[in-house]
Protein backbone atom coordinates (compact mmCIF):
# COMPACT_ATOMS: atom_id res chain seq x y z
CA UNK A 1 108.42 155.44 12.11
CA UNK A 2 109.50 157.67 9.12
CA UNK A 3 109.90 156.21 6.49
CA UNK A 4 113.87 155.80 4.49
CA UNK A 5 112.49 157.93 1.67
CA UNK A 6 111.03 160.61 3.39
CA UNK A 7 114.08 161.47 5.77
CA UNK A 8 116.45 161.79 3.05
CA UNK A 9 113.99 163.99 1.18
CA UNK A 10 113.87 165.62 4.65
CA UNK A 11 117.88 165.92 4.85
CA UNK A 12 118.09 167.13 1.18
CA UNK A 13 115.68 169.38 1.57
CA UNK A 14 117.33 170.73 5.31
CA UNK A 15 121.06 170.54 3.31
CA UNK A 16 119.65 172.85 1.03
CA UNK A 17 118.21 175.84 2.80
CA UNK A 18 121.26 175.51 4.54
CA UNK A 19 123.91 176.21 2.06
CA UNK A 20 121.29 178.61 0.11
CA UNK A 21 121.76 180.71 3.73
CA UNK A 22 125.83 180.20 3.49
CA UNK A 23 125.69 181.79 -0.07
CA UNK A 24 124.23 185.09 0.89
CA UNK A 25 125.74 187.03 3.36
CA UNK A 26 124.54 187.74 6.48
CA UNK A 27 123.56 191.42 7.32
CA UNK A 28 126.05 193.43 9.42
CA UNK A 29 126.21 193.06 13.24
CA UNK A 30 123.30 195.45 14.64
CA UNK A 31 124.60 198.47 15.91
CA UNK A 32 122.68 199.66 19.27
CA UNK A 33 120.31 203.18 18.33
CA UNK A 34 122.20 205.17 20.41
CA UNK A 35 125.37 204.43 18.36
CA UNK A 36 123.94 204.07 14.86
CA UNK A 37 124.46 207.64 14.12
CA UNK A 38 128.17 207.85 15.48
CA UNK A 39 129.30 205.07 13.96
CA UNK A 40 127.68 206.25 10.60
CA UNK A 41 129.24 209.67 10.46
CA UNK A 42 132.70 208.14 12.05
CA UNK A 43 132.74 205.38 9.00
CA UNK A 44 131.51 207.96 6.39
CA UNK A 45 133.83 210.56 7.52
CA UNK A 46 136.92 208.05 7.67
CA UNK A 47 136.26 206.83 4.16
CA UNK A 48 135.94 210.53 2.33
CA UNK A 49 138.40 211.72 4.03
CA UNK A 50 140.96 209.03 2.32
CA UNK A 51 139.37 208.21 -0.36
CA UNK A 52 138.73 204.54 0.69
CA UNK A 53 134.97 204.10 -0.70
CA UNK A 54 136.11 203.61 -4.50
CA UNK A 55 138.35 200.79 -2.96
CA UNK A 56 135.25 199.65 -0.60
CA UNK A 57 133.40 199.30 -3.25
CA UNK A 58 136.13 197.36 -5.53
CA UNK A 59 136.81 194.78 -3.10
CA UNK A 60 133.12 194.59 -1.83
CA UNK A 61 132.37 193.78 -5.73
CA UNK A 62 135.71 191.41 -6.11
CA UNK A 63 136.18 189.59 -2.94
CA UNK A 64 132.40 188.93 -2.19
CA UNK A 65 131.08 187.21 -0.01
CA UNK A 66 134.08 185.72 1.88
CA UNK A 67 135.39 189.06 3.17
CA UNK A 68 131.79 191.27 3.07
CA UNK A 69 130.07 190.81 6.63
CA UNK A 70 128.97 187.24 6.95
CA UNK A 71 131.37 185.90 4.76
CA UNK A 72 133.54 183.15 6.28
CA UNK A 73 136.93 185.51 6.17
CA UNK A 74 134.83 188.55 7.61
CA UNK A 75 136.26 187.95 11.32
CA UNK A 76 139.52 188.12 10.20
CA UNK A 77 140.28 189.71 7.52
CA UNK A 78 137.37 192.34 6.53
CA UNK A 79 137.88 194.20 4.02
CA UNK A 80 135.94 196.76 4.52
CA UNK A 81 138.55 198.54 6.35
CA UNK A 82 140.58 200.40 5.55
CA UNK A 83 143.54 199.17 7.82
CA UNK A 84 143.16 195.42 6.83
CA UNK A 85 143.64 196.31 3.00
CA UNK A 86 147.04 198.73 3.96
CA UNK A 87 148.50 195.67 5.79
CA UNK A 88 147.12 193.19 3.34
CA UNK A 89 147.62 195.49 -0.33
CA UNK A 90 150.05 192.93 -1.95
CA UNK A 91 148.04 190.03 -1.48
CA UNK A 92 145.19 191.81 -2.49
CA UNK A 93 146.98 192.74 -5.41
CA UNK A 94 147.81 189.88 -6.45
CA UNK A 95 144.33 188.39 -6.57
CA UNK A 96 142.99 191.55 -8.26
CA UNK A 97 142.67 190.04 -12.05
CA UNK A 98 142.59 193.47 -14.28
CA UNK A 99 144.84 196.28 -14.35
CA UNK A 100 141.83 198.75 -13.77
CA UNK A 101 140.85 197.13 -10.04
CA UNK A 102 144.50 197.55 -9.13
CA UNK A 103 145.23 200.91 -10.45
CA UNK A 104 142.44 201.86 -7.65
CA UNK A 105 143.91 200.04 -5.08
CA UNK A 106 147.48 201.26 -5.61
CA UNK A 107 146.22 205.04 -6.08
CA UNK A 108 144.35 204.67 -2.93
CA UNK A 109 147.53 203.62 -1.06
CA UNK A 110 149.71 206.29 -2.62
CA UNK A 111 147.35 208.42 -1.20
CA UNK A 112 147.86 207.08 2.28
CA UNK A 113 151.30 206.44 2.54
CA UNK A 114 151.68 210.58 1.43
């Protein structure tokens, strides 16, 4: 029989690796090898070719780790592309706090919208 002490030291102890887990992001979805390199080049190329990495970056930096991959809003509402932050740019806006961050993001979608 365990003893009253020991299984809440046991709880605390299983509580704890489990939110230290929830505060680091998961890593990415694995991509299969065969696909790794075309879905590489196909992100790379779609992000230089609109200028979308500064923005990447921003928000990656910003709005981490709820909306980087394994963040709780990742399913939903990742913001990693490019899509999700045209159809999403005034909210994001809004919760951008200096006038730097949103001078990116509104460049960035002048460039798009052109």
């Amino acid at each position: 029989m365990i003893q009253p002490r020991i299984l809440i030291l046991l709880m605390l102890l299983i509580c704890g690796c489990v939110s230290h887990k929830m505060e680091q992001p998961d890593a990415p979805p694995s991509v299969p090898a065969e696909n790794k390199t075309a879905a590489v080049m196909t992100s790379a190329s779609a992000q230089s070719s609109d200028g979308f990495l500064p923005v990447k970056e921003l928000l990656s930096q910003r709005c981490a780790p709820c909306h980087n991959p394994g963040g709780k809003m990742y399913e939903s509402l990742p913001f990693d592309s490019p899509e999700i932050v045209k159809t999403h740019s005034a909210p994001i806006l809004q919760r951008l706090s200096t006038i730097e961050d949103k001078q990116i993001v509104e460049q960035w979608l002048s460039k798009t919208q052109s």
